[in-house]
C-alpha atoms as a PDB file:
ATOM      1  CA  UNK A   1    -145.117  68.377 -36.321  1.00  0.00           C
ATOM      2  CA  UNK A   2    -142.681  70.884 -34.407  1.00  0.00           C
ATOM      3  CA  UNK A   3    -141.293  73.219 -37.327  1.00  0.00           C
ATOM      4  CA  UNK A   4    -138.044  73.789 -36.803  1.00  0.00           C
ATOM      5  CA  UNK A   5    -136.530  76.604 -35.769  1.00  0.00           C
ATOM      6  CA  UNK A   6    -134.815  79.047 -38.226  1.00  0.00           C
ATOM      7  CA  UNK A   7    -131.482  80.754 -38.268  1.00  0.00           C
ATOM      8  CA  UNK A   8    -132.129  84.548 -38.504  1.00  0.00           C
ATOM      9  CA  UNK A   9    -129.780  86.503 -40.907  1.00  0.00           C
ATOM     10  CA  UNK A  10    -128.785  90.223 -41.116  1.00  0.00           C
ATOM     11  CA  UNK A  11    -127.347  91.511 -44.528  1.00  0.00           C
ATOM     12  CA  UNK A  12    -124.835  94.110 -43.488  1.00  0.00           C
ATOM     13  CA  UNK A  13    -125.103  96.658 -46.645  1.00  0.00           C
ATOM     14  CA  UNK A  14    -123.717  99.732 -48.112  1.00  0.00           C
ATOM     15  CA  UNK A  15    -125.587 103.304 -47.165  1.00  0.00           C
ATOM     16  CA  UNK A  16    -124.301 104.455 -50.546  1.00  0.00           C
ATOM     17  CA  UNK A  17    -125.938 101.744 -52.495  1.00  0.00           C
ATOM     18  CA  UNK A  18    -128.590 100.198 -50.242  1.00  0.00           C
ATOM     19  CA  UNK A  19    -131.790 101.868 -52.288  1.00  0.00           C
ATOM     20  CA  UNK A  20    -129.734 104.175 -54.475  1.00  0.00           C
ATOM     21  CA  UNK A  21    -128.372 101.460 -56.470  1.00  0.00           C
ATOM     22  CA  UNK A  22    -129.232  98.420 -55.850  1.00  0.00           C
ATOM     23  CA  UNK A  23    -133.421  99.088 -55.332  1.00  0.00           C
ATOM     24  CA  UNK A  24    -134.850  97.608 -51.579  1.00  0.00           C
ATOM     25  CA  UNK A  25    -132.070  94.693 -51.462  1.00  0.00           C
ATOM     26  CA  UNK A  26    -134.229  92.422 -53.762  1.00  0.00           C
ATOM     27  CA  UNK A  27    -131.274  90.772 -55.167  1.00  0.00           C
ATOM     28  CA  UNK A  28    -130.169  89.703 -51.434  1.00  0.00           C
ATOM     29  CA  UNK A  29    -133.708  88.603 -50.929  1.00  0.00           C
ATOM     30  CA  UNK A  30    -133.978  86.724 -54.173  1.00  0.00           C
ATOM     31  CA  UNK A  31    -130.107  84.788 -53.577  1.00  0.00           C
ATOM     32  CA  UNK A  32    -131.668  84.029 -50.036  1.00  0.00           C
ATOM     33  CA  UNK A  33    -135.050  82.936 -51.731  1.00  0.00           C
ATOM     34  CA  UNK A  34    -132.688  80.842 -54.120  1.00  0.00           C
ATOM     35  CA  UNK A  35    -130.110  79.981 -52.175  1.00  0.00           C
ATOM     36  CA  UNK A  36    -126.798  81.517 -54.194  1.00  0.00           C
ATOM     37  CA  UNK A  37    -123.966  82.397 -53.535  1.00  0.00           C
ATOM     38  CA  UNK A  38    -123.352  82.506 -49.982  1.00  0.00           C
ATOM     39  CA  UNK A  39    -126.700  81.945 -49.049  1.00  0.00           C
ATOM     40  CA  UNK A  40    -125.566  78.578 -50.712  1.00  0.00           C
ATOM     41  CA  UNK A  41    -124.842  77.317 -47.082  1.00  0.00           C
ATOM     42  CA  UNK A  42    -128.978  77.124 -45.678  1.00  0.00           C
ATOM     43  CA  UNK A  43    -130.259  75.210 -48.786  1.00  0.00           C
ATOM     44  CA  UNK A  44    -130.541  72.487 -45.860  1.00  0.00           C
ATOM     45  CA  UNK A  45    -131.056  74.307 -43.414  1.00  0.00           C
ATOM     46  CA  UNK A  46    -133.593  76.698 -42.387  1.00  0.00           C
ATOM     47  CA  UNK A  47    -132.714  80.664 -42.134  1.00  0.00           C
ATOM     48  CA  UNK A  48    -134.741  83.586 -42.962  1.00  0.00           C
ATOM     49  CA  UNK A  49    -133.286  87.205 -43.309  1.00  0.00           C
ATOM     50  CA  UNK A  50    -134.417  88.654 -40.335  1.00  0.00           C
ATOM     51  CA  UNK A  51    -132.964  92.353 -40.803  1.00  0.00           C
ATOM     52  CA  UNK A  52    -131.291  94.255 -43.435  1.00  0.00           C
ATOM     53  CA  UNK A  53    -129.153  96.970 -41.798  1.00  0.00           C
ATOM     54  CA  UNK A  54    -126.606  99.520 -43.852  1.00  0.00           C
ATOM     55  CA  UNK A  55    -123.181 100.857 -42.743  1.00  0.00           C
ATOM     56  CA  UNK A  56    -124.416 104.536 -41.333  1.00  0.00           C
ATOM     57  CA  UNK A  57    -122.005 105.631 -44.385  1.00  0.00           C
ATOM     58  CA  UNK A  58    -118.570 106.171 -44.918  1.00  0.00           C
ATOM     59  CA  UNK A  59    -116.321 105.511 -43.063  1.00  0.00           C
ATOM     60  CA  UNK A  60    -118.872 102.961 -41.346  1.00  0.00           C
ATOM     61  CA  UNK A  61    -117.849 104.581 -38.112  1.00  0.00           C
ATOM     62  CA  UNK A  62    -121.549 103.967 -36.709  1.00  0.00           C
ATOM     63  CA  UNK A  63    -122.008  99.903 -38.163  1.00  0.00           C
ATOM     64  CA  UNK A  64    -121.827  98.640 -33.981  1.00  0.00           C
ATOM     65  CA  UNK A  65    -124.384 101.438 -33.115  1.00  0.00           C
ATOM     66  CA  UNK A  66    -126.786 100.298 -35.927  1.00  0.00           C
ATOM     67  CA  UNK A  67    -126.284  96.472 -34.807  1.00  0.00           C
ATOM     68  CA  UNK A  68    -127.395  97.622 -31.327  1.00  0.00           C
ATOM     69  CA  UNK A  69    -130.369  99.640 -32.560  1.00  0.00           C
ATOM     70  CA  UNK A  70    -131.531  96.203 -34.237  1.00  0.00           C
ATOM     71  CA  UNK A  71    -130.837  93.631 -31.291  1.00  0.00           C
ATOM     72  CA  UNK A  72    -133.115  96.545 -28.944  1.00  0.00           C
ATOM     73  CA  UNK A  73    -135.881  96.744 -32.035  1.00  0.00           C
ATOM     74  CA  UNK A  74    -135.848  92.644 -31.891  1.00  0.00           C
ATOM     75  CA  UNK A  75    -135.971  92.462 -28.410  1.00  0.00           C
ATOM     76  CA  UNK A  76    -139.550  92.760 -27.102  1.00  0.00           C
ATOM     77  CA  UNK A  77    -140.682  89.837 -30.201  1.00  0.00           C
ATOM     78  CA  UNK A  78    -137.924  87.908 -27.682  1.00  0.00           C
ATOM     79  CA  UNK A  79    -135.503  87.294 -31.154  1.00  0.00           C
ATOM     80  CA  UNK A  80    -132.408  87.854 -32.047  1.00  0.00           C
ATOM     81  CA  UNK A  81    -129.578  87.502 -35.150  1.00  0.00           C
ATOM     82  CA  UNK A  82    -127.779  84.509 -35.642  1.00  0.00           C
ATOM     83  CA  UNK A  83    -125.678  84.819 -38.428  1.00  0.00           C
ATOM     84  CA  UNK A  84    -124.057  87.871 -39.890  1.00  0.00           C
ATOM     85  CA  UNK A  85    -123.461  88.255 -43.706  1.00  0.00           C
ATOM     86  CA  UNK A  86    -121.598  91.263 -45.201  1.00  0.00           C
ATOM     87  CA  UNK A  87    -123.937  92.261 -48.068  1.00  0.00           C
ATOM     88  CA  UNK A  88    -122.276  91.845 -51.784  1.00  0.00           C
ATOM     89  CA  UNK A  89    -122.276  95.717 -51.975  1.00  0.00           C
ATOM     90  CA  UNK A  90    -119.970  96.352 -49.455  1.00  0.00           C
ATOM     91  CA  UNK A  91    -117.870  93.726 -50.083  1.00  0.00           C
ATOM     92  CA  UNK A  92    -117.277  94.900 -54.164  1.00  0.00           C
ATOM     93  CA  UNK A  93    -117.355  98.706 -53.432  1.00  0.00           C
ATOM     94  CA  UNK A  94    -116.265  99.654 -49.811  1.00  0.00           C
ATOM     95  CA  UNK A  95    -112.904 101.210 -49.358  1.00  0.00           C
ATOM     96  CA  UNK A  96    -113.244 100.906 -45.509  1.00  0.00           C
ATOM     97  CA  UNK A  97    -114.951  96.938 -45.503  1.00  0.00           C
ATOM     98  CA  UNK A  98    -111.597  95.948 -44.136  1.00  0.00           C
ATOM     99  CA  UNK A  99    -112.445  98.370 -40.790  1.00  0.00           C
ATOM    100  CA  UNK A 100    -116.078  97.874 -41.026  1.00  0.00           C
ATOM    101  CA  UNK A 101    -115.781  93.716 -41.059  1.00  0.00           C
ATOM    102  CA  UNK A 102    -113.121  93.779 -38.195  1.00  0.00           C
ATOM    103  CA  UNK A 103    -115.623  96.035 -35.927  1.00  0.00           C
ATOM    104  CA  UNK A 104    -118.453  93.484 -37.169  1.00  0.00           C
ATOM    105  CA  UNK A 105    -116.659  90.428 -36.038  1.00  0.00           C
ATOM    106  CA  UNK A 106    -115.167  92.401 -32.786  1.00  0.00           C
ATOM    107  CA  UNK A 107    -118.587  93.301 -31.387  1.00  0.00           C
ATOM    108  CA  UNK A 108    -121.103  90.579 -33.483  1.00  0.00           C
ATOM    109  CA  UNK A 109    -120.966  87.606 -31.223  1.00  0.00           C
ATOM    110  CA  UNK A 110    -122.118  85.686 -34.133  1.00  0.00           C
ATOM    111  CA  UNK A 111    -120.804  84.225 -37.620  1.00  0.00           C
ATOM    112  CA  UNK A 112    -119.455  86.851 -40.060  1.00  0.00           C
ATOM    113  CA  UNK A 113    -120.108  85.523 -43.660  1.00  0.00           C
ATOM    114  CA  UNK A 114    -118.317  87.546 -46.032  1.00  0.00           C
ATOM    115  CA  UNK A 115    -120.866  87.899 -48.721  1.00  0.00           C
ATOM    116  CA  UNK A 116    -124.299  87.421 -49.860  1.00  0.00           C
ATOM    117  CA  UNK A 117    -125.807  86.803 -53.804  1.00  0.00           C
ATOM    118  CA  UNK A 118    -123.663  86.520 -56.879  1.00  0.00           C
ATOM    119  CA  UNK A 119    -125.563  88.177 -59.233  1.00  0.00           C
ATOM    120  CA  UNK A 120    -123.675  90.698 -60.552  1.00  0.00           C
ATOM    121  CA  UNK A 121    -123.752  91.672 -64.315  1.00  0.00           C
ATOM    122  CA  UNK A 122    -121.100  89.819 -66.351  1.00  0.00           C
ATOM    123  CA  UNK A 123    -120.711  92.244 -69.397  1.00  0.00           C
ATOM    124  CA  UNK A 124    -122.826  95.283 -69.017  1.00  0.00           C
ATOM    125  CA  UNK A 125    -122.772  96.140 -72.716  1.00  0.00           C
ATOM    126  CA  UNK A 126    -121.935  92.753 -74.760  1.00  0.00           C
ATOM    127  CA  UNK A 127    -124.208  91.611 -77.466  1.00  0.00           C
ATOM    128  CA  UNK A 128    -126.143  88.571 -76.955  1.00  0.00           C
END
């Protein structure tokens, strides 16, 4: 049996948070593993995250530079990204993700999905 082949995905996230606050992306590789929020969209459909890139930091002047440093490190394996998504990071914190996702979608050649898990703390200090 020919497995088929999967869609590779690059998280777009925040240099401010990527590893500072949110520790090596593990909750966009558990919503992938799981399949929530808008990683929803592959539960048929196979997709692995392929790359997990940051902004280069504010004002995410350098995001197009760091997308070409990852198509040239994928390049000699022969793959390449399919589908864009803007990592849930940037998308709750970034005062420039309006710039950032308009130079994403300008230069990406791909989908732009404009977020990643949902699991974000409800009430940080309510009693259960």
């Amino acid at each position: 049996m020919v497995e088929e082949e999967k869609k590779r995905i690059m998280i777009l996230a925040c240099a401010l948070i990527r590893d500072k606050a949110c520790i090596a992306c593990q909750r966009c590789l558990m919503g992938m593993e799981r399949k929530n929020g808008e990683f929803e969209r592959y539960k048929d459909d196979p997709a692995m995250i392929a790359g997990i890139i940051e902004c280069g930091g504010c004002p995410g002047a350098s995001v197009v530079v760091r997308m070409a440093q990852l198509k040239t490190w994928m390049a000699p394996f022969g793959e390449g990204i399919d589908v864009v998504h803007i990592g849930t990071c940037l998308m709750n914190n970034c005062p420039y993700k309006e710039s950032i996702i308009e130079k994403v979608k300008a230069k990406a050649g791909v989908p732009v999905v404009e977020g990643a898990h949902h699991f974000l703390p409800a009430d940080i200090f309510a009693k259960k």
